[in-house]
Protein backbone atom coordinates (compact mmCIF):
# COMPACT_ATOMS: atom_id res chain seq x y z
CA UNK A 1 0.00 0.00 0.00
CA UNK A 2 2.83 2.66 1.12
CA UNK A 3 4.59 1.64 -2.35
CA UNK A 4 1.45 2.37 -4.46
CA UNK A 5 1.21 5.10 -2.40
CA UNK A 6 4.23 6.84 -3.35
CA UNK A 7 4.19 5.85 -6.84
CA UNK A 8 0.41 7.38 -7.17
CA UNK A 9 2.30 10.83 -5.50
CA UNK A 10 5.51 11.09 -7.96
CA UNK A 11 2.43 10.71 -10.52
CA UNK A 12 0.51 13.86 -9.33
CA UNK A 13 4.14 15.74 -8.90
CA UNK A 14 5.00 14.94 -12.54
CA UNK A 15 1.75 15.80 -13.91
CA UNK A 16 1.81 19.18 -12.49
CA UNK A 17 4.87 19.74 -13.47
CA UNK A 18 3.85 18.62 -17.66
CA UNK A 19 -0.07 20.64 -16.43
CA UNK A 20 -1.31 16.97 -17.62
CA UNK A 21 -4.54 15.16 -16.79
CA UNK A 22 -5.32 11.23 -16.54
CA UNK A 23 -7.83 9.38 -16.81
CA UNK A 24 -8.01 5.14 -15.83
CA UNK A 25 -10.01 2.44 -17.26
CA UNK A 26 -10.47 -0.34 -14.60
CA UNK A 27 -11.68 -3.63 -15.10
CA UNK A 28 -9.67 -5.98 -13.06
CA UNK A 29 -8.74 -3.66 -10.63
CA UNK A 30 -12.57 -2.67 -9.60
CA UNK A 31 -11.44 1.23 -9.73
CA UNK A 32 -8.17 0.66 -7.45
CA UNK A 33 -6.28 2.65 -9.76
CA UNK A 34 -8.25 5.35 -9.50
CA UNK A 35 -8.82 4.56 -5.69
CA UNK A 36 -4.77 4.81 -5.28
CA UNK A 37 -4.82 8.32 -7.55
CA UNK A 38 -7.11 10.02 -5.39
CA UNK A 39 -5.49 9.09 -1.98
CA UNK A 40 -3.49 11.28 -2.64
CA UNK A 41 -4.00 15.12 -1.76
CA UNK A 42 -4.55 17.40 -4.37
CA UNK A 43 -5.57 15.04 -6.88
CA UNK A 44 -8.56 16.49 -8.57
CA UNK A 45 -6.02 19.00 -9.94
CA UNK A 46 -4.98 16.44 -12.30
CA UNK A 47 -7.07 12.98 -12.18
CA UNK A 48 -9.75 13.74 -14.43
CA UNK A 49 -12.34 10.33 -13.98
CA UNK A 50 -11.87 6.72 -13.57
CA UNK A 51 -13.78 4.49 -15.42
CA UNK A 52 -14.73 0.98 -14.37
CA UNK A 53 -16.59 -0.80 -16.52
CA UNK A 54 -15.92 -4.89 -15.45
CA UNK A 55 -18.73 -6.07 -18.16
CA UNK A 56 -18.00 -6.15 -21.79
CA UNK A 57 -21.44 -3.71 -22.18
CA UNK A 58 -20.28 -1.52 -20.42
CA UNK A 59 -16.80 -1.40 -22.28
CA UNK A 60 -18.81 -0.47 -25.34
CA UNK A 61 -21.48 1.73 -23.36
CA UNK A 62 -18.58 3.69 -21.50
CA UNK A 63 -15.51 4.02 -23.56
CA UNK A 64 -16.81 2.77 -27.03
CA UNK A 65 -15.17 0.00 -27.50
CA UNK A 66 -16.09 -2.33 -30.12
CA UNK A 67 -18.53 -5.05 -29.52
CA UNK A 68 -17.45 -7.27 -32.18
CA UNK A 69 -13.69 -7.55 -30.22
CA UNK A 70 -14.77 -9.25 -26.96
CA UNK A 71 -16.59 -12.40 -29.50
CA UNK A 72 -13.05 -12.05 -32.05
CA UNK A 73 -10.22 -11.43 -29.19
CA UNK A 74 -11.79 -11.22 -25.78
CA UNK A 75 -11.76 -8.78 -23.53
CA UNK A 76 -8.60 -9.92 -21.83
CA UNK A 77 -6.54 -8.69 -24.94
CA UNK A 78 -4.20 -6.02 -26.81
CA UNK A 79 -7.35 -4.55 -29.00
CA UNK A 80 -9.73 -4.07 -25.93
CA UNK A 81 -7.53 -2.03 -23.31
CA UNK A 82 -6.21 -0.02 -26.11
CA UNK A 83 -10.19 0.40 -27.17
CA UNK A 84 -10.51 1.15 -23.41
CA UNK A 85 -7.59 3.93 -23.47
CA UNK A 86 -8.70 5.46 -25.98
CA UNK A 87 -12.46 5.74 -24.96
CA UNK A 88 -10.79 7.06 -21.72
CA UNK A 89 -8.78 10.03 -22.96
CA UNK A 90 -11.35 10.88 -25.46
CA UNK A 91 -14.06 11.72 -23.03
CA UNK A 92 -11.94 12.92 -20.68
CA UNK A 93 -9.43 14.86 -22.85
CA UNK A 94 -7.40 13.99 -21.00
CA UNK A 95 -3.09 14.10 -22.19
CA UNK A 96 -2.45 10.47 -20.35
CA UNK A 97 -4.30 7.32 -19.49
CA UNK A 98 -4.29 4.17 -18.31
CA UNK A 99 -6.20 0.75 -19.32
CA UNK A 100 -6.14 -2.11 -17.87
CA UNK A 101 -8.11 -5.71 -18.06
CA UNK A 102 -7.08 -9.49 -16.73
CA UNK A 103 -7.91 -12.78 -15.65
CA UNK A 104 -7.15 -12.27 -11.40
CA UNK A 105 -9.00 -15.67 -10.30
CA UNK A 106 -9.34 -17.95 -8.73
CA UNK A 107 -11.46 -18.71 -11.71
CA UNK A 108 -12.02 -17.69 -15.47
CA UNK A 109 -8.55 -18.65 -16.70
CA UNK A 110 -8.03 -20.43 -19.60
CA UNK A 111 -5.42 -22.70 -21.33
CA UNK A 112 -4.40 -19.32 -23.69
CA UNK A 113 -5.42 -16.61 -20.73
CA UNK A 114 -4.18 -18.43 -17.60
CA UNK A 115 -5.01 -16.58 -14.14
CA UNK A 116 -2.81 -13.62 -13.57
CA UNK A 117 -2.88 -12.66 -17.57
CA UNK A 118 -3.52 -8.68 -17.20
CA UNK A 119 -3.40 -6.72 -20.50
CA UNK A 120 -2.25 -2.69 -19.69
CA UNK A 121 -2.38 0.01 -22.04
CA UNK A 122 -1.31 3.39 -21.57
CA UNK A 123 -2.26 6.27 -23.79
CA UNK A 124 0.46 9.62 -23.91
CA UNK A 125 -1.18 12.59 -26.41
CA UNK A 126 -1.73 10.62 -29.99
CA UNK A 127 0.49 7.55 -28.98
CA UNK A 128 -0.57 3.92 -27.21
CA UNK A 129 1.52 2.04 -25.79
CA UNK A 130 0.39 -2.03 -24.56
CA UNK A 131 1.90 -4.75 -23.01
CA UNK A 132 1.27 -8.11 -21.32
CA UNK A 133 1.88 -8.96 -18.09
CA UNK A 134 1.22 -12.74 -16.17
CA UNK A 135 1.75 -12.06 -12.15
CA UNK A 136 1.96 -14.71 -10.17
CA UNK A 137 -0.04 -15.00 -7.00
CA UNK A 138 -3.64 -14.88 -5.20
CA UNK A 139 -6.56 -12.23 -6.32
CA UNK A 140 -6.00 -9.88 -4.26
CA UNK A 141 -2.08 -10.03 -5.08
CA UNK A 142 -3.05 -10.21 -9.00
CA UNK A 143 -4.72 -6.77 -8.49
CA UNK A 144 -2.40 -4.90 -6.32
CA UNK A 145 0.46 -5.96 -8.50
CA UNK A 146 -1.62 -4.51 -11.25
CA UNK A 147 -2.47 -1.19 -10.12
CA UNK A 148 2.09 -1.17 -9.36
CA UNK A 149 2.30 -1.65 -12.81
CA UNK A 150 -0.55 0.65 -14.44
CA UNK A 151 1.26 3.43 -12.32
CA UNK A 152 5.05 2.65 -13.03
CA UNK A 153 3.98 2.58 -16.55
CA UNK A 154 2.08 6.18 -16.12
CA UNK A 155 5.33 7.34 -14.64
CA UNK A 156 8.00 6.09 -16.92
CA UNK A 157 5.70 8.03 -19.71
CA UNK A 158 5.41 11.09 -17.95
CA UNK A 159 9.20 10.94 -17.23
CA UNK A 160 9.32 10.92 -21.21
CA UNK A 161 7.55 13.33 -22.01
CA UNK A 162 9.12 15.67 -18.98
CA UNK A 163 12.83 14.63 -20.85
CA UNK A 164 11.59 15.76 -23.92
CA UNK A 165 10.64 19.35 -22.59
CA UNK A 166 13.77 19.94 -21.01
């Protein structure tokens, strides 16, 4: 928690820094990105919404992501969390964002999408970036490990873009 903590305040100090919003789209996490964002003091100065939308309706309804993905690649994929990004930082206009969606168990694995697959995508200005990730470990431990990495990944973009100002 302390960890997450101080990776969700380096965030905020960067952001203000670039005068940069972002946005999250949960579905794994059940909003804990955005619950670890807004611990933090000062954050509605640049978190603009969080977004959790755990069914595949409310992926499309939400953040317009295409319906036809979830029966062609699944929700648990490349296409849908940067579908999911996107839909973020458009209706949010938001400069960054992060997407995220995963198998965290016990159950719904499968022989291709194991427990502890988590697909992240993070969106800076025009570009997306995505990446799998399989952490080892319990629910709970699934989901904390993927709000770490949703965050680190937030920073080492901002850290970019804050190189390529100076």
């Amino acid at each position: 928690m302390k960890e997450i903590t101080q990776l969700a305040a380096e965030l905020g100090r960067r952001l203000q820094v670039l005068n940069a919003h972002v946005t999250a789209a949960e579905s794994c996490t059940g909003g804990g990105i955005s619950e670890a964002i807004t611990r933090i003091p000062g954050s509605s100065a640049w978190f603009e919404a969080g977004y959790v939308t755990y069914s595949n309706p409310q992926k499309t309804e939400q953040l317009n992501v295409p319906v036809e993905l979830f029966a062609t690649v699944g929700a648990v994929s490349r296409e849908v969390v940067e579908a999911m990004v996107r839909g973020a930082q458009k209706k949010c206009q938001a400069r960054f964002a992060v997407a995220v969606s995963g198998v965290a168990g016990p159950d719904g694995g499968s022989p291709s999408k194991p427990v502890g697959t988590v697909w992240l995508a993070w969106g800076v200005g025009e570009q997306v970036f995505s990446e799998v990730q399989h952490f080892p470990g319990n629910r709970d431990e699934v989901r904390r490990q993927t709000v770490k990495a949703a965050l680190e990944g937030l920073l080492r973009h901002t850290a970019e873009e804050i190189s390529n100002q100076g």
